[in-house]
N, C-alpha and C. Protein backbone atom coordinates (compact mmCIF):
# COMPACT_ATOMS: atom_id res chain seq x y z
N UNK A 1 130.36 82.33 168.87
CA UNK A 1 130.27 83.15 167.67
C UNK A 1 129.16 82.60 166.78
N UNK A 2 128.38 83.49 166.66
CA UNK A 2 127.53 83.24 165.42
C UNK A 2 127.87 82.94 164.11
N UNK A 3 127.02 82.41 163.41
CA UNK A 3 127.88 81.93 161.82
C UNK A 3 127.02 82.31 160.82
N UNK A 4 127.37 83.43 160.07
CA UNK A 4 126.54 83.69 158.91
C UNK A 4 126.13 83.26 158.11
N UNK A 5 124.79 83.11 158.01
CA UNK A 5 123.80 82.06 157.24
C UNK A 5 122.72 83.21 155.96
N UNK A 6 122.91 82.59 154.86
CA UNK A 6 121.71 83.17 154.06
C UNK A 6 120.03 83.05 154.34
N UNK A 7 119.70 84.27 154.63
CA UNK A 7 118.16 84.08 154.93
C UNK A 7 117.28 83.53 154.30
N UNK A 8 115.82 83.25 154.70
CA UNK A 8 115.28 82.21 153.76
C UNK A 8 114.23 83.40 152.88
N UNK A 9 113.64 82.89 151.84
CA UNK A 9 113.10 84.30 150.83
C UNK A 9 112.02 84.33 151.49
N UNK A 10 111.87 85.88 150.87
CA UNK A 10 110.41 86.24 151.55
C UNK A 10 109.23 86.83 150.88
N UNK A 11 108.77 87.14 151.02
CA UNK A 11 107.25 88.13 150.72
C UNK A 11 107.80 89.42 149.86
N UNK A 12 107.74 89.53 148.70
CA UNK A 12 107.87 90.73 147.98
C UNK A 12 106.26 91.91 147.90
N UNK A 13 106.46 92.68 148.54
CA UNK A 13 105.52 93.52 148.85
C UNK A 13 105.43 95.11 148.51
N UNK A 14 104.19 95.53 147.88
CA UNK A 14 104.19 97.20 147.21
C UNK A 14 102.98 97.72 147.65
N UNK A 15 103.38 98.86 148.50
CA UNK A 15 102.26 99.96 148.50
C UNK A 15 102.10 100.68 147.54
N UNK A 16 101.11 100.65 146.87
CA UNK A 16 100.46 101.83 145.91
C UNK A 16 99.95 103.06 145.87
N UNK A 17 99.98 103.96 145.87
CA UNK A 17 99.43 105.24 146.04
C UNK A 17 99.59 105.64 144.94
N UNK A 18 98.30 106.20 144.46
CA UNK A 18 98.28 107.27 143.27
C UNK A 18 97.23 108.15 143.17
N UNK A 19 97.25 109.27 142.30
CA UNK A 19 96.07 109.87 141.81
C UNK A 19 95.45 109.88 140.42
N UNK A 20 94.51 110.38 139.95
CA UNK A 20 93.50 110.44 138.83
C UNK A 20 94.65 110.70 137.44
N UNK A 21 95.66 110.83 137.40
CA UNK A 21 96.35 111.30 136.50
C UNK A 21 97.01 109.48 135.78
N UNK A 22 96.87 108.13 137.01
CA UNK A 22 97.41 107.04 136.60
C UNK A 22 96.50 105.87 137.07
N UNK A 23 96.63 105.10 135.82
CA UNK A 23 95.53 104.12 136.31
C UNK A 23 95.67 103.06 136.96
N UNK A 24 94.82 102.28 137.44
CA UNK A 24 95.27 101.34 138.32
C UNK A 24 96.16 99.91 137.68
N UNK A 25 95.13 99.86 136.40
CA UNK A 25 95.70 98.47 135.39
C UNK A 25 97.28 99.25 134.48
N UNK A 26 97.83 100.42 134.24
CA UNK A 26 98.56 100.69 134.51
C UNK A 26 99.58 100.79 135.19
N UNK A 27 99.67 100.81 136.75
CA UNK A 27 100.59 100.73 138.04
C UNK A 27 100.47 98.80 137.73
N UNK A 28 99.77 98.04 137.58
CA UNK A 28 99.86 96.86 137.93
C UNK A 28 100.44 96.61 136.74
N UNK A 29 100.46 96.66 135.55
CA UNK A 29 100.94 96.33 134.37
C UNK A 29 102.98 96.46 134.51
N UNK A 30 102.97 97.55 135.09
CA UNK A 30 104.55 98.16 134.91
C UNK A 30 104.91 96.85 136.38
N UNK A 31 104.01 96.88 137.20
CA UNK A 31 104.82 96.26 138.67
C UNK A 31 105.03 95.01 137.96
N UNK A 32 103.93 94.23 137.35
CA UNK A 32 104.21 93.09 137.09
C UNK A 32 105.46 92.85 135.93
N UNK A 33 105.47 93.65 135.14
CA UNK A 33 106.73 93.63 134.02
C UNK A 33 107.99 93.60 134.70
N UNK A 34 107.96 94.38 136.06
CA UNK A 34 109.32 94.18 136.97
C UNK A 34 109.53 92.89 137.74
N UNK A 35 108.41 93.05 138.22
CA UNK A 35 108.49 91.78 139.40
C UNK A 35 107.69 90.54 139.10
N UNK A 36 107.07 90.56 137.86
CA UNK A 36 106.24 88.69 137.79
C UNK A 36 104.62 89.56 138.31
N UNK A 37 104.23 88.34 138.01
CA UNK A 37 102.58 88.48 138.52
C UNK A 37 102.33 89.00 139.95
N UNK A 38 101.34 90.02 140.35
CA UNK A 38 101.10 89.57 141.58
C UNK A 38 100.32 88.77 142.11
N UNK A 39 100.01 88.26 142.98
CA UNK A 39 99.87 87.13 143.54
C UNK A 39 98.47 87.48 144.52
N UNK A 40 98.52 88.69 145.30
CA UNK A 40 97.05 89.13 145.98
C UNK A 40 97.08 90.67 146.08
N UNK A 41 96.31 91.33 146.22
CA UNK A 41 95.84 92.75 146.65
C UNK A 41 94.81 93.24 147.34
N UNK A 42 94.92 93.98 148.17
CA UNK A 42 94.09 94.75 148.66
C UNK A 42 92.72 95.31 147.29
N UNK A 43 91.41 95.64 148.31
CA UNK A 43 90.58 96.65 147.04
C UNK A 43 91.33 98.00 147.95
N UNK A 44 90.92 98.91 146.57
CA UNK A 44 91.33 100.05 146.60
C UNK A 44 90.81 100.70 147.80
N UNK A 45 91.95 101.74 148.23
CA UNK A 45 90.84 102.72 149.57
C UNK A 45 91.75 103.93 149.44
N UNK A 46 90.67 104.60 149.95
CA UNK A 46 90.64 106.42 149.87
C UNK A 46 92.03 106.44 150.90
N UNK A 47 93.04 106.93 150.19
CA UNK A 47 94.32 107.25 151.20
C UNK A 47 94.67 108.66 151.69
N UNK A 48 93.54 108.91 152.56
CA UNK A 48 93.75 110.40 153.24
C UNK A 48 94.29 110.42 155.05
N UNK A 49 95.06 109.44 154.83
CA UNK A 49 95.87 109.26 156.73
C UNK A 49 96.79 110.63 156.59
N UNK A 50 97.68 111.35 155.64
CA UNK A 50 98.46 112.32 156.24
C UNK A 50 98.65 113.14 154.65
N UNK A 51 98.71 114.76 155.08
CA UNK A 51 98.78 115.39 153.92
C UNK A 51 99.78 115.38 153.29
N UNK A 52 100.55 114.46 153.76
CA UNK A 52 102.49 114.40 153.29
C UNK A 52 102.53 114.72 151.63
N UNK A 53 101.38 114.00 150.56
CA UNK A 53 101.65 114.04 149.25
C UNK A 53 101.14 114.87 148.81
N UNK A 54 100.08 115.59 149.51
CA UNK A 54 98.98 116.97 149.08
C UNK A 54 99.44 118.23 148.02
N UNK A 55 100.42 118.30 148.39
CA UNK A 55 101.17 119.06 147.23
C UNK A 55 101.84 118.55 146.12
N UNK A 56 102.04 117.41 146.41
CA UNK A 56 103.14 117.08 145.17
C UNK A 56 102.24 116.12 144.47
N UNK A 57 101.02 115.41 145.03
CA UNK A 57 100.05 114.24 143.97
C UNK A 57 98.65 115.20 144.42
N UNK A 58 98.13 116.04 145.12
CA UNK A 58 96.92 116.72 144.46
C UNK A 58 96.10 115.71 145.94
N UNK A 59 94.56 115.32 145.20
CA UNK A 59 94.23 114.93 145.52
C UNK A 59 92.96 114.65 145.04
N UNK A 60 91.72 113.41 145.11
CA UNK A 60 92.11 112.78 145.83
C UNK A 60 93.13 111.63 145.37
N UNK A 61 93.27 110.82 146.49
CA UNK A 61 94.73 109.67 146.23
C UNK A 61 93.76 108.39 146.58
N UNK A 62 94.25 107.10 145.50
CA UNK A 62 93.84 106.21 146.22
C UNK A 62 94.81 105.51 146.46
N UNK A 63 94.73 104.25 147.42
CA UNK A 63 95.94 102.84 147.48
C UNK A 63 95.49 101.23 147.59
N UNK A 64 96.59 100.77 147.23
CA UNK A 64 96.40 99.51 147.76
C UNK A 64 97.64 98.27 148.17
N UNK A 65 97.45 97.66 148.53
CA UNK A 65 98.79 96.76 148.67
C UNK A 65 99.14 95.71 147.99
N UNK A 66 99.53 95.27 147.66
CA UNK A 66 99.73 94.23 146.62
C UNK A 66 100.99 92.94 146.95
N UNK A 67 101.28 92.24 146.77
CA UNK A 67 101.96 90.86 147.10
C UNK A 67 102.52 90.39 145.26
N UNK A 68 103.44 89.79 145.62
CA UNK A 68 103.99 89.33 144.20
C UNK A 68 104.38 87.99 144.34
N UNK A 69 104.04 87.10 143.57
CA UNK A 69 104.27 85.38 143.26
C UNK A 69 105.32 84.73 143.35
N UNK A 70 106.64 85.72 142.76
CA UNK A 70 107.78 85.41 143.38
C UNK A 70 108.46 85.37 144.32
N UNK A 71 108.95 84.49 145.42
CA UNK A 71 109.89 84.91 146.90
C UNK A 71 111.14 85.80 145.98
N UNK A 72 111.53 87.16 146.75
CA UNK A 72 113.07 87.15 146.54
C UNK A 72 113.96 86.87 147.99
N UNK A 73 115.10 87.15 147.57
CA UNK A 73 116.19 87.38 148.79
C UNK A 73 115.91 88.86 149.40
N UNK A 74 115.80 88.86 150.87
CA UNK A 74 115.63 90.02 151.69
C UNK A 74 116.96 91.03 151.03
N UNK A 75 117.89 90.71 149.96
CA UNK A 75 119.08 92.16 150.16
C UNK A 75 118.60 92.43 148.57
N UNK A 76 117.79 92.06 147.91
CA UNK A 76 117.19 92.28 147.10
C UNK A 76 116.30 93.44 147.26
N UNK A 77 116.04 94.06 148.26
CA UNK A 77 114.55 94.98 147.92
C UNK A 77 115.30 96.25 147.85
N UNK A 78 116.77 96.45 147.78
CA UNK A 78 117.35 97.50 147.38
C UNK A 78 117.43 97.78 146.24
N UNK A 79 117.48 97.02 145.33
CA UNK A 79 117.08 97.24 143.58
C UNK A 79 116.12 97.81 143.38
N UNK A 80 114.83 96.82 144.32
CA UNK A 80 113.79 96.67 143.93
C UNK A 80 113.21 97.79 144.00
N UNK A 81 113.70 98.60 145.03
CA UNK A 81 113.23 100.22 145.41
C UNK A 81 113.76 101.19 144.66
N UNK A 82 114.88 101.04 143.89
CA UNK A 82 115.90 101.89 142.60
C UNK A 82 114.43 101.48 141.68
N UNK A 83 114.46 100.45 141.68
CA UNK A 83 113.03 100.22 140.71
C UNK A 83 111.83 101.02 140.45
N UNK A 84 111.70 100.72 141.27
CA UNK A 84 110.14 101.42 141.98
C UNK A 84 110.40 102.94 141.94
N UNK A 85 111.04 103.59 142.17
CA UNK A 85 111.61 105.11 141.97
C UNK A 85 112.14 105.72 140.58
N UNK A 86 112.06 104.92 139.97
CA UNK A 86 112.36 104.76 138.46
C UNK A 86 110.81 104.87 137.50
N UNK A 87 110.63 103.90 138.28
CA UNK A 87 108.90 103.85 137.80
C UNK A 87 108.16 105.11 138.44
N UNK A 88 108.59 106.05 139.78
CA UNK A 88 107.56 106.71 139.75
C UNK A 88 108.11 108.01 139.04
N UNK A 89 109.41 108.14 138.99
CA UNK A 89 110.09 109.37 138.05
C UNK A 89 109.30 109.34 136.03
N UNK A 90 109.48 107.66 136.13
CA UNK A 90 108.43 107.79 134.90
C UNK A 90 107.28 108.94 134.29
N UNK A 91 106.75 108.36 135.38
CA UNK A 91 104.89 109.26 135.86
C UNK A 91 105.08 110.36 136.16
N UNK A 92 105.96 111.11 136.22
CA UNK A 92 106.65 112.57 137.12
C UNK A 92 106.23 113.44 136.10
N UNK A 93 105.57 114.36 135.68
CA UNK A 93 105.40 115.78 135.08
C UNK A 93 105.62 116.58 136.17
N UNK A 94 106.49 117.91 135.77
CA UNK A 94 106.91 118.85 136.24
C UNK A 94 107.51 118.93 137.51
N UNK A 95 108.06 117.73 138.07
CA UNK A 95 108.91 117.38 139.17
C UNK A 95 107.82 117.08 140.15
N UNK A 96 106.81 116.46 139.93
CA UNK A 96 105.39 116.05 140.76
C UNK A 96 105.22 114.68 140.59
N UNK A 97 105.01 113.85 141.30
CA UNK A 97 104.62 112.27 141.11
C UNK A 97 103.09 111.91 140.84
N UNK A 98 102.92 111.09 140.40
CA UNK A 98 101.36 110.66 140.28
C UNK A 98 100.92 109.55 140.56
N UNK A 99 102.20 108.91 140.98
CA UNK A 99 102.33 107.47 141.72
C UNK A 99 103.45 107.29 142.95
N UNK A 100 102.82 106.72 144.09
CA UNK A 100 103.92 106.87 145.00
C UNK A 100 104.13 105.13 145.23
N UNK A 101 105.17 104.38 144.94
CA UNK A 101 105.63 102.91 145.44
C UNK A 101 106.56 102.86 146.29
N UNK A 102 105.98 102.08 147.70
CA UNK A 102 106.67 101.82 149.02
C UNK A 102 106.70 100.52 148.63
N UNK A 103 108.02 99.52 147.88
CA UNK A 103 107.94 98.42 148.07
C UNK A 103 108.71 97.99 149.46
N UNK A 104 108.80 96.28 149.82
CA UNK A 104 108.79 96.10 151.40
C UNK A 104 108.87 94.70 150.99
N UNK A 105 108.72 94.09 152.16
CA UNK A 105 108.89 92.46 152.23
C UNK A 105 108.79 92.11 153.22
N UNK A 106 107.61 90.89 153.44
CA UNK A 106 107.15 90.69 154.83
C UNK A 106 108.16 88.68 154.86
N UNK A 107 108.44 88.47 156.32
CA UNK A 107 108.42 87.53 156.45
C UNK A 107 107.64 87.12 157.86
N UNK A 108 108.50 86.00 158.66
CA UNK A 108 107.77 85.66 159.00
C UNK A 108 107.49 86.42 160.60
N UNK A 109 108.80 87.04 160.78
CA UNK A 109 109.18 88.31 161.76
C UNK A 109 108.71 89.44 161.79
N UNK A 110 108.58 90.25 160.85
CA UNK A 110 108.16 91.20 160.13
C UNK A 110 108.02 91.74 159.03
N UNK A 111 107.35 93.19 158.80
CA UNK A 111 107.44 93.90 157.51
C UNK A 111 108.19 94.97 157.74
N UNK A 112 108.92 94.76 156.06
CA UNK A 112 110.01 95.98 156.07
C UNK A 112 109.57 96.92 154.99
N UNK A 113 109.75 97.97 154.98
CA UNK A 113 109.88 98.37 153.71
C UNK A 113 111.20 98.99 153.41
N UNK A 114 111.16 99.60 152.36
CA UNK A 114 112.47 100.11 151.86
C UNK A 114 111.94 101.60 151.42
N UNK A 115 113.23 102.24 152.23
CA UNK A 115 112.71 103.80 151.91
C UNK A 115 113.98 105.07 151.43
N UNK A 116 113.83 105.90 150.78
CA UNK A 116 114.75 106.92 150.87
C UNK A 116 115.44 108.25 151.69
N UNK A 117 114.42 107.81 153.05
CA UNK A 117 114.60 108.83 154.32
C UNK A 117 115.28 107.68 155.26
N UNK A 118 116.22 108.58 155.36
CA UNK A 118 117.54 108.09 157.16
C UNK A 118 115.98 108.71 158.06
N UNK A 119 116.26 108.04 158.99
CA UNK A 119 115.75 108.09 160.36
C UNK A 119 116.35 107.48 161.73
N UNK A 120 115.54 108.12 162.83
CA UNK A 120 116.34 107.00 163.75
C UNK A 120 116.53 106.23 164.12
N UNK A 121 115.27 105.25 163.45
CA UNK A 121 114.86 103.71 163.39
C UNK A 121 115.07 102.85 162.34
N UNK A 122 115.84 103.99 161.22
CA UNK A 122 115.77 103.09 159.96
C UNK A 122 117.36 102.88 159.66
N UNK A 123 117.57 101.73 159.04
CA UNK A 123 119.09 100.60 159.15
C UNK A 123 119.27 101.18 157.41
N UNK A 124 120.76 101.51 157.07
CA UNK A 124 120.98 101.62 156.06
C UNK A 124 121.44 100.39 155.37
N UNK A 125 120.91 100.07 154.20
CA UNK A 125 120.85 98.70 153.42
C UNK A 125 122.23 99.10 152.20
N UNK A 126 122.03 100.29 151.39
CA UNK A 126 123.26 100.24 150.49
C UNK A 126 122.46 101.14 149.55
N UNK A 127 123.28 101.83 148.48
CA UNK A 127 122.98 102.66 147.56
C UNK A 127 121.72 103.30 148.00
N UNK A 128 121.99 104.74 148.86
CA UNK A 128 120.78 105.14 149.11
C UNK A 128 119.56 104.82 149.83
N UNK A 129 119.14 103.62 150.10
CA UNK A 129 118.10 102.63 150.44
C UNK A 129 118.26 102.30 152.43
N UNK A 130 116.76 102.18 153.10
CA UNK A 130 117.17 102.44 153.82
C UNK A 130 115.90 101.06 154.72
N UNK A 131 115.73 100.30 155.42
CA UNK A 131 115.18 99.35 155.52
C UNK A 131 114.40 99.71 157.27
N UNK A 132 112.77 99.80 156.79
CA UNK A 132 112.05 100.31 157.95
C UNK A 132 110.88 99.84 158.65
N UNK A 133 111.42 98.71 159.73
CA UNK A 133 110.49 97.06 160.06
C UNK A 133 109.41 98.32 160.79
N UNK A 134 107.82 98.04 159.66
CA UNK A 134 107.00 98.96 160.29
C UNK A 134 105.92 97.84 161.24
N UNK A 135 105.77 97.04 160.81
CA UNK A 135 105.23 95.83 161.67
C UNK A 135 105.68 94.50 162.04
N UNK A 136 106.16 94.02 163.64
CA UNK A 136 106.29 92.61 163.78
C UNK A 136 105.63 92.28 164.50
N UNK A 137 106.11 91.04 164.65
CA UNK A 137 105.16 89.65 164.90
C UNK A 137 105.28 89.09 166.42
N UNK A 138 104.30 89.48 167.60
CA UNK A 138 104.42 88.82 168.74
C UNK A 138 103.33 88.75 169.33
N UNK A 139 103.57 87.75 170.09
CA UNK A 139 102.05 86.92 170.79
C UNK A 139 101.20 86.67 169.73
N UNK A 140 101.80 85.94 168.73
CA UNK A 140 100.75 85.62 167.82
C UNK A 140 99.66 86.49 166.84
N UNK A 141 100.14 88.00 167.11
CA UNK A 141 99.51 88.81 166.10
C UNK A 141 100.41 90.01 165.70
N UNK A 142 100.46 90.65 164.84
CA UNK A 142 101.28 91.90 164.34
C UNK A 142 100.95 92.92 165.32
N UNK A 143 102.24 93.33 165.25
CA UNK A 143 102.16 95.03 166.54
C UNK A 143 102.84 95.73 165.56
N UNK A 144 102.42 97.19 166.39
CA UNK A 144 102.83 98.61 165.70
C UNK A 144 103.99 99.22 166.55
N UNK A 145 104.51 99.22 165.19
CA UNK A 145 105.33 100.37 166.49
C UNK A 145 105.34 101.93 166.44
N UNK A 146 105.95 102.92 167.13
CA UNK A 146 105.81 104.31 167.65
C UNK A 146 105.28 105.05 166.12
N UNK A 147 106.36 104.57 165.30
CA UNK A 147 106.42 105.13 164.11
C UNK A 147 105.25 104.44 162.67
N UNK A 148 104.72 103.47 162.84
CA UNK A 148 104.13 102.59 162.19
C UNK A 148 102.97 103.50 161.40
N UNK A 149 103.11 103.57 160.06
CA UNK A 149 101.97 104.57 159.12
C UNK A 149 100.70 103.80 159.29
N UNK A 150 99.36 104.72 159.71
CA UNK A 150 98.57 105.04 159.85
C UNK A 150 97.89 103.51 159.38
N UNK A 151 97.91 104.08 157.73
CA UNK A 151 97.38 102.74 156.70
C UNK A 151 97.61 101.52 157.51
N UNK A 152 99.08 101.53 157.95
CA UNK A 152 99.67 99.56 158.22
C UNK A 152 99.08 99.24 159.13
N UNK A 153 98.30 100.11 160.33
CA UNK A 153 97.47 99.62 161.02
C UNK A 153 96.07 99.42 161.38
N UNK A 154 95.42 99.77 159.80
CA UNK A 154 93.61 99.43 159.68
C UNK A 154 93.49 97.64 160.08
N UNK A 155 92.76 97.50 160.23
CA UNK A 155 92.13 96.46 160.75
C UNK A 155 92.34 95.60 158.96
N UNK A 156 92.33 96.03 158.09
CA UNK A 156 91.82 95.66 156.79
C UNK A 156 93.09 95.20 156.75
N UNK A 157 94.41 95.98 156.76
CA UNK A 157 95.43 95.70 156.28
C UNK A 157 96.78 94.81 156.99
N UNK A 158 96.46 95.07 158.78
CA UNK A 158 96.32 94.04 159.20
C UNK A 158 95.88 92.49 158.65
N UNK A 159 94.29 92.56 158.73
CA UNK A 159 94.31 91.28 157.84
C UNK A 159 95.21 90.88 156.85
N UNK A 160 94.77 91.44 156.12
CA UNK A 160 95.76 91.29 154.89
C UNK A 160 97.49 90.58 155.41
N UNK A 161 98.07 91.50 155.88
CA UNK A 161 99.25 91.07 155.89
C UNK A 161 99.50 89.76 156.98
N UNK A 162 98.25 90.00 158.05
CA UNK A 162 98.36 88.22 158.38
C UNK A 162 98.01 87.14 157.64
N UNK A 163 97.25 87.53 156.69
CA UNK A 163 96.92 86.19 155.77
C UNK A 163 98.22 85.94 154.75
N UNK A 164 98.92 87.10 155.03
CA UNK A 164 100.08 87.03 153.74
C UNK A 164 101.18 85.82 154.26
N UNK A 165 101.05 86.15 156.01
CA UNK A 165 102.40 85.63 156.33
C UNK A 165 101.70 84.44 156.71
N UNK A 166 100.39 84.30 157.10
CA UNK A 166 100.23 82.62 157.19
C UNK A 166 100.32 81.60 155.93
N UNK A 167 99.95 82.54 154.63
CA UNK A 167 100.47 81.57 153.58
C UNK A 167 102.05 81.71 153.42
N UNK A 168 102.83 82.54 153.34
CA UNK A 168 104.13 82.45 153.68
C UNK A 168 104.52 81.52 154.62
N UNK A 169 104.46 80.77 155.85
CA UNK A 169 104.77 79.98 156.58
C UNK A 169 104.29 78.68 156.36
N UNK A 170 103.16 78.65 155.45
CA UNK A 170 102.92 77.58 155.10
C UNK A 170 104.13 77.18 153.47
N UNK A 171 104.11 77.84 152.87
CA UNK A 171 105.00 77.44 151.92
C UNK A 171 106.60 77.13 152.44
N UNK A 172 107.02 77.67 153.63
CA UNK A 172 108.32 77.53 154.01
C UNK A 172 108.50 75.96 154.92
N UNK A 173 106.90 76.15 155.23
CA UNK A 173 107.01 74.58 155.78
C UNK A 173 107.12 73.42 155.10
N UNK A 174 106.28 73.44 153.85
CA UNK A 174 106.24 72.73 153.15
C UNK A 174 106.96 72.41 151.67
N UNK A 175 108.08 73.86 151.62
CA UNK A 175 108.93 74.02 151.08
C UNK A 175 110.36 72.79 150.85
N UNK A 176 110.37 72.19 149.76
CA UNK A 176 111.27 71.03 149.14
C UNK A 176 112.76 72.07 149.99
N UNK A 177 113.35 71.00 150.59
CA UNK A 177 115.23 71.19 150.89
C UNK A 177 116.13 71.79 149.69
């Protein structure tokens, strides 16, 4: 029998998407008032992988990814996404968003995010919230899987999220008992 153990913290992580209606030092101002400083980001890029928001944010859209300074606990990013949906109902004129936040949390296994669509790959976490490992970790580099959005697999963002988790593994190594 296995013995239930508390996981170790991880990577607090936000996709950004927005349009011309919200600014960027804005979206970072509100993330950081929730979650602490962030810690690294992507530069901005033209987010035209799927017309999914075309109606409801216009266009064009930009994004970016962002990392936050604080580790939380992995059963934490269920708030964190009540959060984040809070914040984009904020920005909402006329039942339209102008900011879209996919927060997530990478460790050293993978990235999850947290979402409001059941699927057939996605694990229900609690209140609504629904937990969706879009990239893990084997043979030494991140893989995609069937379902994996467009964005998570540029070469750019890739990087990115391997540099995230090699400083993540370095802090867990060197992390005080």
């Amino acid at each position: 029998m296995g013995l239930a153990k508390t996981p170790p913290k991880v990577v607090l992580l936000c996709a950004c998407c927005f349009n011309r209606q919200i600014s960027l030092e804005k979206i970072a101002e509100l993330l950081q008032g929730e979650f602490g400083p962030i810690d690294k980001k992507t530069d901005i890029f033209r987010f035209d992988h799927t017309e999914y928001y075309l109606d409801e944010m216009g266009q064009p859209l930009s994004k970016f990814f962002c990392t936050f300074s604080s580790p939380i606990d992995p059963a934490d990013i269920v708030e964190i996404k009540l959060k984040t949906n809070a914040i984009e109902q904020r920005f909402s004129s006329h039942n339209k968003r102008h900011v879209n936040l996919d927060p997530g949390y990478l460790e050293a296994a993978k990235l999850v995010l947290a979402t409001t669509k059941n699927f057939s790959h996605r694990i229900y976490l609690g209140k609504g919230i629904y937990g969706d490992v879009q990239l893990y970790w084997r043979h030494g580099k991140f893989q995609f899987n069937p379902w994996t959005y467009p964005d998570y697999k540029e070469p750019f963002a890739v990087d990115f999220f391997t540099l995230i988790r090699q400083e993540y593994l370095y802090k867990e190594h060197h992390r005080c008992p």
